[in-house]
N, C-alpha and C. Protein backbone atom coordinates (compact mmCIF):
# COMPACT_ATOMS: atom_id res chain seq x y z
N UNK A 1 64.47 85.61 37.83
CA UNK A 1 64.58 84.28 37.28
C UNK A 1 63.18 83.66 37.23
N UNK A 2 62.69 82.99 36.40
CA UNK A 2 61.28 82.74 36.00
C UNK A 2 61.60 81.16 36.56
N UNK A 3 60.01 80.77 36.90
CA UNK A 3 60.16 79.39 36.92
C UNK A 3 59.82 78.37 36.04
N UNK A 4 60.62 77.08 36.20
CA UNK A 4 60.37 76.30 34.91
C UNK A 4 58.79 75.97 34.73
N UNK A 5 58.53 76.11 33.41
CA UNK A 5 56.80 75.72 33.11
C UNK A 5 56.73 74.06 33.60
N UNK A 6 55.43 73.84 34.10
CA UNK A 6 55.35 72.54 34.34
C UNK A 6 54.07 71.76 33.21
N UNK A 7 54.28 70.47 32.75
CA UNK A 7 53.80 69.89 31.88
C UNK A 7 52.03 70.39 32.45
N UNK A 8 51.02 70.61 31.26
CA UNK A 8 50.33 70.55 31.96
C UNK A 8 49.31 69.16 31.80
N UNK A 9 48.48 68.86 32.49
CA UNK A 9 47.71 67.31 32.81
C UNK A 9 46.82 68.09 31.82
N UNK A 10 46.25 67.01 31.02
CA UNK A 10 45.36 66.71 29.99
C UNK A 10 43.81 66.59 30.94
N UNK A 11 42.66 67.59 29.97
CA UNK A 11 41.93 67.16 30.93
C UNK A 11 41.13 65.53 30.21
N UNK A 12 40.75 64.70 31.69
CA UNK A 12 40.26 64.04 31.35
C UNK A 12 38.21 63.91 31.05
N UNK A 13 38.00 63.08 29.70
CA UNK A 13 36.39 63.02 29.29
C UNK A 13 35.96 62.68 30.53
N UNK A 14 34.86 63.47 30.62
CA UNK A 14 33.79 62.80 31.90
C UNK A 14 33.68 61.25 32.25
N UNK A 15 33.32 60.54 31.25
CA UNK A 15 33.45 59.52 31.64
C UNK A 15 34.40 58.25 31.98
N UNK A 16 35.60 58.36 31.66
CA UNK A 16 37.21 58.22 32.13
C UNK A 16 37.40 58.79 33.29
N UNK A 17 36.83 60.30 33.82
CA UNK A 17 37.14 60.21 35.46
C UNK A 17 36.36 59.50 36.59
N UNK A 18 34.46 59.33 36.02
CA UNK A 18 34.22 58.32 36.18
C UNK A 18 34.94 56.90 36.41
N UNK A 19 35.42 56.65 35.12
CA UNK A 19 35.60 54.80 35.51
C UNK A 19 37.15 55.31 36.65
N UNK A 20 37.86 56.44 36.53
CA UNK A 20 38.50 56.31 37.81
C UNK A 20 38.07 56.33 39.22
N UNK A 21 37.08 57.08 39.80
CA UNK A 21 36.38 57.49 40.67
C UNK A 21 35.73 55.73 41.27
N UNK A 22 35.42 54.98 40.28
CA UNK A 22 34.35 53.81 40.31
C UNK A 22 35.55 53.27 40.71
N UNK A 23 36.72 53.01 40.30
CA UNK A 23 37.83 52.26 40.15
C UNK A 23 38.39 52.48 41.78
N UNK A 24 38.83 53.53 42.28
CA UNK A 24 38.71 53.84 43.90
C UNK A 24 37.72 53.81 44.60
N UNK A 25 36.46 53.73 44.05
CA UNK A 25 35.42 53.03 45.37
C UNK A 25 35.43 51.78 45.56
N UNK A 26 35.81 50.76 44.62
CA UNK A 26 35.94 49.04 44.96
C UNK A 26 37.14 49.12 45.35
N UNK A 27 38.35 50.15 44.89
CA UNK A 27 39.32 49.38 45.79
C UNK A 27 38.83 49.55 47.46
N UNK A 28 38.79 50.60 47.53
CA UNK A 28 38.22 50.75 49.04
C UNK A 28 37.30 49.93 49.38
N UNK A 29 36.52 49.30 48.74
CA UNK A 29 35.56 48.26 49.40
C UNK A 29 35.99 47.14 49.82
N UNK A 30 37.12 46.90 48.63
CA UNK A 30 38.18 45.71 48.33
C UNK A 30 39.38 45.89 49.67
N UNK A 31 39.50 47.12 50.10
CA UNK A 31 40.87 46.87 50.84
C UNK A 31 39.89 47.07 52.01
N UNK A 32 38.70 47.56 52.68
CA UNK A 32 38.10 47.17 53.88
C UNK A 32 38.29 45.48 54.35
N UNK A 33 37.73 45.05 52.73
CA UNK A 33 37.45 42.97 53.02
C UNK A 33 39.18 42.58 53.35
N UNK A 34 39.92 43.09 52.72
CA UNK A 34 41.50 42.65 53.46
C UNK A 34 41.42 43.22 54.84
N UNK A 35 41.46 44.50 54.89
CA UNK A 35 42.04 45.02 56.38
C UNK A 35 40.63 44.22 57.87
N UNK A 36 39.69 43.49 57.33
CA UNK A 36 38.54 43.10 58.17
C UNK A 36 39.01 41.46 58.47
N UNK A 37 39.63 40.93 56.93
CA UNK A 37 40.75 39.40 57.26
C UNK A 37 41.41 39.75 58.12
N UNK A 38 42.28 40.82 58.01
CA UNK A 38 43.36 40.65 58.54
C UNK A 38 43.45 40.85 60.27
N UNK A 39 42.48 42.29 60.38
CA UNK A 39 43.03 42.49 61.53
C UNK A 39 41.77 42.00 62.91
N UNK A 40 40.81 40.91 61.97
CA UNK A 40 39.96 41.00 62.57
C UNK A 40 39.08 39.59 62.69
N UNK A 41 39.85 38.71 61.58
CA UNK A 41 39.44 37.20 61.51
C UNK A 41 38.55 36.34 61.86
N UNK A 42 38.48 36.74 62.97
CA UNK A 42 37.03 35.47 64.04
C UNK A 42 36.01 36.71 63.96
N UNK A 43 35.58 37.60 63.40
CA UNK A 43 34.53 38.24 62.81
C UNK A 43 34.08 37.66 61.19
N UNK A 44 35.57 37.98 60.37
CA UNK A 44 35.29 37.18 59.28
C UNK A 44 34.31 35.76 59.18
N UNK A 45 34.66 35.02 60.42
CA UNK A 45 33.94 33.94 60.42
C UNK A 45 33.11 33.33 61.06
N UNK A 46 32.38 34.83 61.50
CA UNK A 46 31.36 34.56 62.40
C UNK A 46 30.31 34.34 61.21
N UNK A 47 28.95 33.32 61.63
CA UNK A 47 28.07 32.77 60.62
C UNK A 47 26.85 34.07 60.74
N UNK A 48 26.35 34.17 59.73
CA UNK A 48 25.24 35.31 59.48
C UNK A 48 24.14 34.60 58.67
N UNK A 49 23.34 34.58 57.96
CA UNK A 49 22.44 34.37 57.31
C UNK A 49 22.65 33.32 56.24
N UNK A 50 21.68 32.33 55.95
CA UNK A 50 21.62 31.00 55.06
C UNK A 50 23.08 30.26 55.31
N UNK A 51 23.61 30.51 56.50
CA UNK A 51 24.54 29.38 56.87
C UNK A 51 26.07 29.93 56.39
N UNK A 52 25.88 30.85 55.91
CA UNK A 52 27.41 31.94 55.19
C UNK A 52 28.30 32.35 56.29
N UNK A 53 28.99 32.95 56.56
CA UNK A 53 30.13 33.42 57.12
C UNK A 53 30.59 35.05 56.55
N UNK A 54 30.51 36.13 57.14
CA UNK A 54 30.74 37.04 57.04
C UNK A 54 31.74 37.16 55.62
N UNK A 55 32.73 36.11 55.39
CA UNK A 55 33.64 36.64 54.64
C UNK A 55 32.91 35.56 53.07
N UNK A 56 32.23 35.21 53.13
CA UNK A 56 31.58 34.57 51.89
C UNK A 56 30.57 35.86 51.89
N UNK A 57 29.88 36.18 52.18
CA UNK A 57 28.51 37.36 52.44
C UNK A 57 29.59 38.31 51.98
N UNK A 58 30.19 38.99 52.05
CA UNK A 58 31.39 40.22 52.00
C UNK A 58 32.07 40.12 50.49
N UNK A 59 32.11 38.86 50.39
CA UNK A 59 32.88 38.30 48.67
C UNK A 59 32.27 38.27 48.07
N UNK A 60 30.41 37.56 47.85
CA UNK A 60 29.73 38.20 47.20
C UNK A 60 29.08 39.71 46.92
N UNK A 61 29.47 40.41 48.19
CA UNK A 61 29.32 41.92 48.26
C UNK A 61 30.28 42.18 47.08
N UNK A 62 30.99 42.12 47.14
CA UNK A 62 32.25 42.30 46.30
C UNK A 62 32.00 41.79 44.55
N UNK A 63 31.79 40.63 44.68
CA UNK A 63 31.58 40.45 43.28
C UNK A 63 30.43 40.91 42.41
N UNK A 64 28.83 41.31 43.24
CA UNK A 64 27.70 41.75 42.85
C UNK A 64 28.20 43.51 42.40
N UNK A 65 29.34 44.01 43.47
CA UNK A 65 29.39 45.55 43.91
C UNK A 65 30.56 45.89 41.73
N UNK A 66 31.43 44.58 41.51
CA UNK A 66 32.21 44.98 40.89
C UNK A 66 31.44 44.90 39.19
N UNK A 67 30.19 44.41 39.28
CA UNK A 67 29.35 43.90 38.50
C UNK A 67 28.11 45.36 38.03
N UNK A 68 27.59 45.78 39.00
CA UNK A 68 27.38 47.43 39.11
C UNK A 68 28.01 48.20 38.94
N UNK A 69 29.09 48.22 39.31
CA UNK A 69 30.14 49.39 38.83
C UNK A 69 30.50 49.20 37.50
N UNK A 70 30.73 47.88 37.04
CA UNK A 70 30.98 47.78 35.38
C UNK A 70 29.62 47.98 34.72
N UNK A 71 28.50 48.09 35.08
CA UNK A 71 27.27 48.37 34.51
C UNK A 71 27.17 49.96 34.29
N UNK A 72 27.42 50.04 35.66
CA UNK A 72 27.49 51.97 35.15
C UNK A 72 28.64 52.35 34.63
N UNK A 73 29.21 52.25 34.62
CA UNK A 73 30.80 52.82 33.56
C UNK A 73 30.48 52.14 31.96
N UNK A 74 29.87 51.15 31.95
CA UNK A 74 29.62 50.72 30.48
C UNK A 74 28.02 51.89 29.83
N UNK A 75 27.19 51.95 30.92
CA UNK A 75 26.26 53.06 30.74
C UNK A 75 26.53 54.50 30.16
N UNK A 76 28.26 54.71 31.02
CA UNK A 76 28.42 56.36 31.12
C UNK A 76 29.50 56.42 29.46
N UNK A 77 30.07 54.96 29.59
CA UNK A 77 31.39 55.47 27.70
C UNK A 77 29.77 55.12 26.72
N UNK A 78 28.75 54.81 26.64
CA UNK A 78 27.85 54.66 26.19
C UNK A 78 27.16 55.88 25.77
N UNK A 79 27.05 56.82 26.19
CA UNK A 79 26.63 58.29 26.52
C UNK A 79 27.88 59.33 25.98
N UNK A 80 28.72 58.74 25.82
CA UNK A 80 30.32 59.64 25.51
C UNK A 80 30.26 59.37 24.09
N UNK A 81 30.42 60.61 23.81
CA UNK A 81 30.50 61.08 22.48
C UNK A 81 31.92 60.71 22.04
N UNK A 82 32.73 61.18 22.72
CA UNK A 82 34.44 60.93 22.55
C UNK A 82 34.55 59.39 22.02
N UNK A 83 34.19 58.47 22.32
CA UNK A 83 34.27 57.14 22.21
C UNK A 83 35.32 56.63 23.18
């Protein structure tokens, strides 16, 4: 008895596994800044530099980090022939 064929996955353009790859490094950056709220709070708001608070310093980490990553993924479909 043979086994049933399974669909096979399409491969994906280089730069589409890119913007996935980019796409799981902010979440992970993104779900550190939750799991650091959550399980860890009076760190969040301990004060650090120009009067900020760990979790303002961490949010702009976040918004500078999601700003680079759309720079290079707009760099790499830029370079893609595929369009």
């Amino acid at each position: 008895m043979t086994e049933p064929s399974r669909p096979s996955s399409p491969d994906l353009p280089p730069a589409s596994r890119l913007g996935l790859m980019l796409c799981v490094l902010y979440c992970l950056f993104y779900g550190g800044f939750i799991a650091l709220a959550v399980l860890n709070p009076k760190l969040m708001a301990m004060r650090v530099g120009f009067g900020g608070n760990v979790a303002i310093w961490y949010g702009f980490g976040l918004i500078i980090a999601a700003f680079v990553l759309a720079v290079i993924y707009l760099l790499a479909r830029r370079n893609d022939v595929d369009g």
